[in-house]
Protein backbone atom coordinates (compact mmCIF):
# COMPACT_ATOMS: atom_id res chain seq x y z
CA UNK A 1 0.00 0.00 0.00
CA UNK A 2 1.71 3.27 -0.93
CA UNK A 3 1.33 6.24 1.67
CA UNK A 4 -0.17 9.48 0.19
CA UNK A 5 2.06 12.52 0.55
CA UNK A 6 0.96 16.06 0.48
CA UNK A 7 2.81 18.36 -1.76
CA UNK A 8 4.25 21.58 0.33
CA UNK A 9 2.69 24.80 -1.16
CA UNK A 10 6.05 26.64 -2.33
CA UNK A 11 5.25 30.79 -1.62
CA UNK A 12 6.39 32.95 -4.79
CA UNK A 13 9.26 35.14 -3.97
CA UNK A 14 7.62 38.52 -2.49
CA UNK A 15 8.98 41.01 -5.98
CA UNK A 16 9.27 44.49 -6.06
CA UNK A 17 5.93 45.26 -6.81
CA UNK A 18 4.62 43.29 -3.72
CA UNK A 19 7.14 45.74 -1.80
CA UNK A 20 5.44 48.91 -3.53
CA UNK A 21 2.09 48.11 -2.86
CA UNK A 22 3.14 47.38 0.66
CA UNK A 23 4.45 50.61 1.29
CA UNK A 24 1.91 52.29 -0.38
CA UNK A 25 -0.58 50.59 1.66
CA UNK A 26 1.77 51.58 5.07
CA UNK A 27 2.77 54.98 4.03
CA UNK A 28 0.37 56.70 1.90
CA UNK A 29 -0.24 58.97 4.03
CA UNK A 30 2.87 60.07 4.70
CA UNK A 31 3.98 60.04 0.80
CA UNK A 32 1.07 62.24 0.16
CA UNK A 33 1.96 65.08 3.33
CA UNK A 34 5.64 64.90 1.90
CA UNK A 35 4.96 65.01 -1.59
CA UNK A 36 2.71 67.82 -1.30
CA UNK A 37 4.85 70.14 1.15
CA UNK A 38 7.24 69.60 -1.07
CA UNK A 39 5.26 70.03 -4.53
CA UNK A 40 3.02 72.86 -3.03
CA UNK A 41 6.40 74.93 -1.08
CA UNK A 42 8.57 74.21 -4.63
CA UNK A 43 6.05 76.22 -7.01
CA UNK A 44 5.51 78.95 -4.23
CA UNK A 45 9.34 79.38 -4.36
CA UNK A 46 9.18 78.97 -8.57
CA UNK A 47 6.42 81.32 -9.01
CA UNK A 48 7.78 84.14 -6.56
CA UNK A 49 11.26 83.76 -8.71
CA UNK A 50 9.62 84.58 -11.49
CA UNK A 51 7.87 87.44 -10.68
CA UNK A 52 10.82 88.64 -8.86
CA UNK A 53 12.80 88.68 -12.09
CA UNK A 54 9.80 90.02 -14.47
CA UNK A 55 9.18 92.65 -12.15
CA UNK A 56 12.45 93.88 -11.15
CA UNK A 57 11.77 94.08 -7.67
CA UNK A 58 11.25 92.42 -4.80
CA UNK A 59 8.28 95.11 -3.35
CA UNK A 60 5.70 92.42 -3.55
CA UNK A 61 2.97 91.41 -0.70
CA UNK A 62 0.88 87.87 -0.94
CA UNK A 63 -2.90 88.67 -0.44
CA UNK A 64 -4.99 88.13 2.11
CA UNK A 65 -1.92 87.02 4.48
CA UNK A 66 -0.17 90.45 4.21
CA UNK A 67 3.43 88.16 3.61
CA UNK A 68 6.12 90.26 1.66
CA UNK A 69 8.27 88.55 -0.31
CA UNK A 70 11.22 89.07 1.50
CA UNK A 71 9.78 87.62 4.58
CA UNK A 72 8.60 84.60 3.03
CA UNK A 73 12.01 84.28 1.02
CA UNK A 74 13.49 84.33 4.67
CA UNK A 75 11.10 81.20 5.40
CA UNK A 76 12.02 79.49 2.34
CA UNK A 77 15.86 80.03 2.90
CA UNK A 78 15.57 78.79 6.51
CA UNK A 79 13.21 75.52 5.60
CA UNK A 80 15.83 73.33 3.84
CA UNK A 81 17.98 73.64 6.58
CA UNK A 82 15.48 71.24 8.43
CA UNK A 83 14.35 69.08 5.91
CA UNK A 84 16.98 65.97 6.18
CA UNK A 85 16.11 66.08 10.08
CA UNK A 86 12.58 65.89 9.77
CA UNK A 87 12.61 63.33 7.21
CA UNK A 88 14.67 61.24 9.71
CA UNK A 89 12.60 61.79 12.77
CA UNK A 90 8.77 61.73 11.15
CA UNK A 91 9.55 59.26 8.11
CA UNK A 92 12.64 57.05 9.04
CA UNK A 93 12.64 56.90 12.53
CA UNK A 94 9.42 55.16 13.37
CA UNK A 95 10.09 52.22 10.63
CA UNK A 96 10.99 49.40 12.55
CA UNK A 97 10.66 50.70 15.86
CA UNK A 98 6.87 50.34 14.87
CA UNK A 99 7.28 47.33 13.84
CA UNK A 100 8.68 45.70 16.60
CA UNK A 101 6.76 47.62 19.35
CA UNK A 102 3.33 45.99 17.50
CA UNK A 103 4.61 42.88 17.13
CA UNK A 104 3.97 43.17 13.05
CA UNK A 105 7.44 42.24 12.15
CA UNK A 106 6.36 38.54 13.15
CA UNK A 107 3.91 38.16 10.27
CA UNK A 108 6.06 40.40 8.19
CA UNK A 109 8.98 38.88 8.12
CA UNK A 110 8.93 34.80 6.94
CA UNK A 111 10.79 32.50 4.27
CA UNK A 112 8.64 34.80 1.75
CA UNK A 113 10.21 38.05 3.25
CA UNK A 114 13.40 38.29 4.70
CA UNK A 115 13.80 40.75 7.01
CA UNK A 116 17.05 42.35 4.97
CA UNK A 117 14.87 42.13 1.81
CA UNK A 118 12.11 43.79 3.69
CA UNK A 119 14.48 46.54 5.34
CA UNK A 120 15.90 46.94 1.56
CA UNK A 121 12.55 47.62 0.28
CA UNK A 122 12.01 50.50 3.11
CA UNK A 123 15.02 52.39 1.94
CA UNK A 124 14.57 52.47 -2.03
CA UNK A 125 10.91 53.01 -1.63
CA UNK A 126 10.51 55.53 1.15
CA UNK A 127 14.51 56.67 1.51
CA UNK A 128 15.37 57.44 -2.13
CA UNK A 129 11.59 59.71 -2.49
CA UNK A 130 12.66 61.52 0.48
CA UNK A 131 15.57 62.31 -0.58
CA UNK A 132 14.46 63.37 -4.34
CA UNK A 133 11.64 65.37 -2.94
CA UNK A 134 14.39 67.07 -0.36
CA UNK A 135 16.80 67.74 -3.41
CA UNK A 136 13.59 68.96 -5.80
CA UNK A 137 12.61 71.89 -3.01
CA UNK A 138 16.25 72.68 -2.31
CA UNK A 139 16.88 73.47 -6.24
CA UNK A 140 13.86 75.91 -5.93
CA UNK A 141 14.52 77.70 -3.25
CA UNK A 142 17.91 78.03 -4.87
CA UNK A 143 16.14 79.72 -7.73
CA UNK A 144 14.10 81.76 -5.55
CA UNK A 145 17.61 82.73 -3.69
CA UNK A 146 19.56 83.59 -6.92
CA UNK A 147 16.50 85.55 -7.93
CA UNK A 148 16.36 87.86 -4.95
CA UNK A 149 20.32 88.37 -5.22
CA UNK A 150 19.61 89.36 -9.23
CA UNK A 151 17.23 91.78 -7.95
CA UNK A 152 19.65 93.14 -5.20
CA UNK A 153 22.73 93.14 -8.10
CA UNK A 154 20.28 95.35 -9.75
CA UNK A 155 20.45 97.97 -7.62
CA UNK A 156 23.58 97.85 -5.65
CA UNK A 157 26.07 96.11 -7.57
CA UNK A 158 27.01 92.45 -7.55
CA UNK A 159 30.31 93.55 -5.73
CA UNK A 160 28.97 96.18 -3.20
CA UNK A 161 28.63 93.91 -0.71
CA UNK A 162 24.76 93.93 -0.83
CA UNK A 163 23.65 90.63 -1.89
CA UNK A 164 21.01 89.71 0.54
CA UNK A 165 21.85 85.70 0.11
CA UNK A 166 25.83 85.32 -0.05
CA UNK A 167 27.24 82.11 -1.70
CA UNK A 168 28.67 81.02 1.90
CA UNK A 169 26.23 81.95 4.14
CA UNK A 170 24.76 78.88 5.51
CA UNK A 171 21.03 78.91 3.85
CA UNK A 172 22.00 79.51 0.35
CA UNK A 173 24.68 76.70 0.73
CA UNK A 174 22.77 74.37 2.32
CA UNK A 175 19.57 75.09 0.00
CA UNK A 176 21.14 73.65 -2.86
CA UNK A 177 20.01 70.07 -4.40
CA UNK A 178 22.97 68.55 -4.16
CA UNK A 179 23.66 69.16 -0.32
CA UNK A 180 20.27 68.56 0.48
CA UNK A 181 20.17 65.17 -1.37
CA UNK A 182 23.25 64.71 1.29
CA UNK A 183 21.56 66.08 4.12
CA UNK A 184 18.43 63.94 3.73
CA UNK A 185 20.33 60.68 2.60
CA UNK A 186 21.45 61.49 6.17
CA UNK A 187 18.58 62.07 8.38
CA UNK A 188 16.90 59.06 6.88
CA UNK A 189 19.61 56.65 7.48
CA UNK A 190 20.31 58.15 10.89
CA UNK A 191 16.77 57.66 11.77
CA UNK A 192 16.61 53.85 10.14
CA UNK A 193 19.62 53.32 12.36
CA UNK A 194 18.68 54.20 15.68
CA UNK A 195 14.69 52.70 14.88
CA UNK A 196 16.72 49.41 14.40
CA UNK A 197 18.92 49.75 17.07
CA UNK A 198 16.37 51.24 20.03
CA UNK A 199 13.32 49.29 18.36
CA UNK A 200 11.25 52.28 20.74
CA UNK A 201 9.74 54.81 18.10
CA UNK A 202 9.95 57.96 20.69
CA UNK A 203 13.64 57.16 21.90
CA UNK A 204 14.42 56.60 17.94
CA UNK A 205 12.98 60.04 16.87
CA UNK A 206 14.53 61.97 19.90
CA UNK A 207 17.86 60.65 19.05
CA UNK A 208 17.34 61.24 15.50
CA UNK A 209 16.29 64.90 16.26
CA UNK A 210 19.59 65.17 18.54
CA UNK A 211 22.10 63.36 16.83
CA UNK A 212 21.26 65.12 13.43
CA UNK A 213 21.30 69.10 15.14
CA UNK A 214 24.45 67.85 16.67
CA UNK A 215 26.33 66.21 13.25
CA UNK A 216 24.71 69.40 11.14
CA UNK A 217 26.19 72.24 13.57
CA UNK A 218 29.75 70.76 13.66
CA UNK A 219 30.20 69.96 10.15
CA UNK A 220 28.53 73.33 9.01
CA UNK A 221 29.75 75.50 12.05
CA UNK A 222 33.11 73.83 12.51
CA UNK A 223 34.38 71.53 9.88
CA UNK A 224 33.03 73.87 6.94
CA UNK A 225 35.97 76.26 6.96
CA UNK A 226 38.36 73.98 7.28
CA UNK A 227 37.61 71.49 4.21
CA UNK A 228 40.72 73.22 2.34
CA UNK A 229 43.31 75.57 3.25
CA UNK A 230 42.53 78.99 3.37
CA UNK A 231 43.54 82.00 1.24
CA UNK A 232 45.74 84.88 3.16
CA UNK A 233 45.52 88.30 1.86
CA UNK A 234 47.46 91.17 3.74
CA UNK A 235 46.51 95.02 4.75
CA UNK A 236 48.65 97.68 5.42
CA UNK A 237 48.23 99.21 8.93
CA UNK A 238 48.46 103.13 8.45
CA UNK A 239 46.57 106.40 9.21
CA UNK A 240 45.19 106.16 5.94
CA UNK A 241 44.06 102.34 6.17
CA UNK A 242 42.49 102.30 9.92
CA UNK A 243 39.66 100.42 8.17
CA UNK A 244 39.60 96.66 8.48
CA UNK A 245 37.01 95.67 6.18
CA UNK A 246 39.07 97.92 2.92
CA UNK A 247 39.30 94.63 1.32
CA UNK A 248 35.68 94.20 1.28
CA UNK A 249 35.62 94.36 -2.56
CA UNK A 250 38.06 90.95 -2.72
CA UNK A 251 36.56 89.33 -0.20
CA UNK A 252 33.50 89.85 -1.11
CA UNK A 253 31.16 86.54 -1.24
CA UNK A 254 34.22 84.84 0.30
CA UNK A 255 33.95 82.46 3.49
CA UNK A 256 35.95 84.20 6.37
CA UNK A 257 38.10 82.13 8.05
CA UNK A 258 40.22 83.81 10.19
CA UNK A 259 42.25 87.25 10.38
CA UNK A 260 44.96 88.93 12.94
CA UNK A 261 48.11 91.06 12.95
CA UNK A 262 51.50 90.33 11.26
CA UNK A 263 54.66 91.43 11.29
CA UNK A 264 56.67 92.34 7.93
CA UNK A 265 57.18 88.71 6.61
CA UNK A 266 53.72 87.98 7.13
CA UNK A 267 54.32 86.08 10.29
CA UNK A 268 51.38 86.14 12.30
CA UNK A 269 51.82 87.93 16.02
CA UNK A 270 49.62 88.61 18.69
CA UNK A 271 48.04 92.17 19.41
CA UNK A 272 50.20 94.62 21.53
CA UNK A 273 47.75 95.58 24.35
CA UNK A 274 50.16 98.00 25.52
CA UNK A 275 49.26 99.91 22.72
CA UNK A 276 45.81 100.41 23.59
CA UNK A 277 46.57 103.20 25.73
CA UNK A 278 45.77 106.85 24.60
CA UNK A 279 47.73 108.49 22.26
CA UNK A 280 48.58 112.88 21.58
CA UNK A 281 49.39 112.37 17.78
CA UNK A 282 47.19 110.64 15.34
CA UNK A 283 49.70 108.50 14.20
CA UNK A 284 50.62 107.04 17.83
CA UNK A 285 48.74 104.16 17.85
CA UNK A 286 50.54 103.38 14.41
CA UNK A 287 53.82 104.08 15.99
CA UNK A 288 53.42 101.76 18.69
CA UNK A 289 52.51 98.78 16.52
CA UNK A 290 54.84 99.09 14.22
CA UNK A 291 57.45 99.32 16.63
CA UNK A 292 56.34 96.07 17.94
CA UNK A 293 56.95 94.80 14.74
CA UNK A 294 52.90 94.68 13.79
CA UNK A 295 52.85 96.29 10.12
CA UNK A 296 49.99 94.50 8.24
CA UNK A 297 46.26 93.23 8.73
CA UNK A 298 45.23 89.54 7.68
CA UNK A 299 42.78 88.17 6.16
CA UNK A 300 41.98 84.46 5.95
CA UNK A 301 39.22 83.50 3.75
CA UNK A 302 37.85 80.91 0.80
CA UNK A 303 37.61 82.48 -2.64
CA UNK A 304 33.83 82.35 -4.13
CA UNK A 305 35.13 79.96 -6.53
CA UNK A 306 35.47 77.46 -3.98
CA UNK A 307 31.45 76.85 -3.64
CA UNK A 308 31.16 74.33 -5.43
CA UNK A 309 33.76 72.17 -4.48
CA UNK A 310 33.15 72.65 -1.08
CA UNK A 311 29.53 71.98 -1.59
CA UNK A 312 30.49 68.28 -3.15
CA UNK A 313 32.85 67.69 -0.03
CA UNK A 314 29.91 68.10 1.96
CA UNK A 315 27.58 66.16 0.15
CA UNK A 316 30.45 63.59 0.02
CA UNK A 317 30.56 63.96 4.16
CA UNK A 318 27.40 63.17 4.56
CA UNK A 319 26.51 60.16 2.13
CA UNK A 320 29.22 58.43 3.86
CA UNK A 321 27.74 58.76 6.92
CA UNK A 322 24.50 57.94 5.71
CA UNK A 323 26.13 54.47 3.70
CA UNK A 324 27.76 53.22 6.77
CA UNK A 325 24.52 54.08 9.47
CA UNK A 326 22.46 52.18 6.60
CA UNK A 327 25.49 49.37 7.27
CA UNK A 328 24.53 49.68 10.72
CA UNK A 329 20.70 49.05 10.40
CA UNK A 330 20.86 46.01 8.03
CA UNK A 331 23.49 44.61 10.27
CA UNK A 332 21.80 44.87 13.09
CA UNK A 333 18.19 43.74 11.96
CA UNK A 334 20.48 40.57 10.27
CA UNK A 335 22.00 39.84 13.73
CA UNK A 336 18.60 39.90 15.25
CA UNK A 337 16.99 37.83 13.40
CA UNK A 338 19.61 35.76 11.38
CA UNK A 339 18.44 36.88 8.05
């Protein structure tokens, strides 16, 4: 008599598609806010460029909310700056910190779904939106930015000194698409990270929120400056020279780094405090420097034509940080759950 076996159902693979309607189904919502923040604060920018440059000025008021347009340019300048954060504490962050806190990974994950094939699914379907959306606002606020300095170089002069948005100042640095793509490549690996790690959705998006201010002010507050070695340019120290900002018209749009006293050779020294005592002849104060051997004024500082460059080094900064905490996540969740 021959014993009847039961052939084992064999699951299809779980394909891309599968993984698309999965997160659309888990994340709609939040692809719709983003998308539309993002759409709706990218025309806004678009449209006020353009009028800004048809019109020739910048004298223009939104209705009904009383908003000129420099105040709302200010807004738009400031946003990007906290765009990669808040895509890593509202999108990233909760990911698998949700998962685990409602137990949903359990049906989830299976020999249909691996959990690394799962987690890989999360970051090309939610991580690389976020961080095309981030890039697509950043390029226009850079054309609302370039607009309102157009406007400016109207009337002052590109090299007066007047441009309301210079090329180093931190929002029209940070606004462009290229940084931001860093910045948000960031966040959201930063917040996939510590979901995976803490598996607690508040603890995740505190630390996100934290860690992220903290990485963003020393890189752009500290590290910035220092990505290549600065340019010295000297200034006499005379009667006819008192002012310290007479290079303003080379350094202007530069990054300022750094400036002092110096001695003949260009040697830096430190400031004679003796000679801060009062003085009968104009040329006193003069006398007493020089005869401490201060002569000259310095100024360290990055040339405009640095931007770029400097831009790529920290969009290079950053997707390296945001490769190896994306490391991080898939070698944790594979360490957890052998897969």
């Amino acid at each position: 008599m021959t014993a009847t076996t039961t052939p084992t159902p064999v699951r299809d693979r779980v394909g891309w598609g599968d993984l698309a309607w999965l997160a659309w189904r888990q994340h709609r919502w939040q692809y719709l806010a983003l998308g539309a923040l993002a759409v709706l604060g990218s025309l806004t920018a678009l449209v006020m460029a353009v009028i800004v440059r048809s019109s020739g000025s910048t004298a223009h008021v939104f209705p009904l909310v009383d908003i000129s347009f420099s105040g709302a340019t200010q807004f738009f300048a400031l946003a990007p700056i906290a765009a990669g954060g808040l895509i890593g504490v509202f999108w990233a962050a909760p990911l698998l910190a949700v998962e685990y806190e409602q137990k949903t990974y359990v049906v989830a994950w299976g020999q249909d779904l691996t959990p690394s094939r799962w987690l890989l699914g999360k970051v090309v379907l939610l991580g690389v939106p976020a961080v095309g959306l981030s890039a697509g606002f950043g390029a226009a606020v850079t054309t609302l930015l370039r607009a309102m300095n157009e406007e400016a170089g109207g009337r002052f002069g590109l090299a007066s000194g007047h441009l309301p948005f210079q090329p180093f100042a931190t929002q029209p640095f940070e606004a462009v698409p290229l940084v931001q793509a860093g910045y948000a490549a960031f966040g959201f690996a930063l917040g996939l990270a510590l979901s995976a790690v803490t598996r607690r959705t508040l603890v995740a998006m505190a630390g996100t929120l934290g860690i992220f201010v903290v990485v963003r002010s020393l890189v752009g507050g500290l590290w910035r400056r220092y990505y290549w070695p600065a340019e010295r340019v000297f200034q006499p120290l005379d009667t006819r020279n008192v002012d310290t900002d007479a290079t303003v018209g080379l350094l202007n749009g530069t990054m300022a780094v750094d400036n002092g006293y110096a001695d003949a050779a260009g040697n830096e020294v430190a400031f004679p405090w003796a000679c801060t005592n009062g003085y009968d002849q104009p040329d006193g104060y003069y006398k007493c420097l020089a005869d401490r051997g201060v002569v000259q004024y310095f100024h360290d500082y990055h040339p405009v034509d640095r931007l770029v460059p400097f831009q790529l080094v920290e969009f290079t900064i950053f997707v390296l940080l945001a490769a190896g905490l994306v490391a991080l996540a898939f070698k944790w969740v594979r360490r957890s759950h052998g897969a």
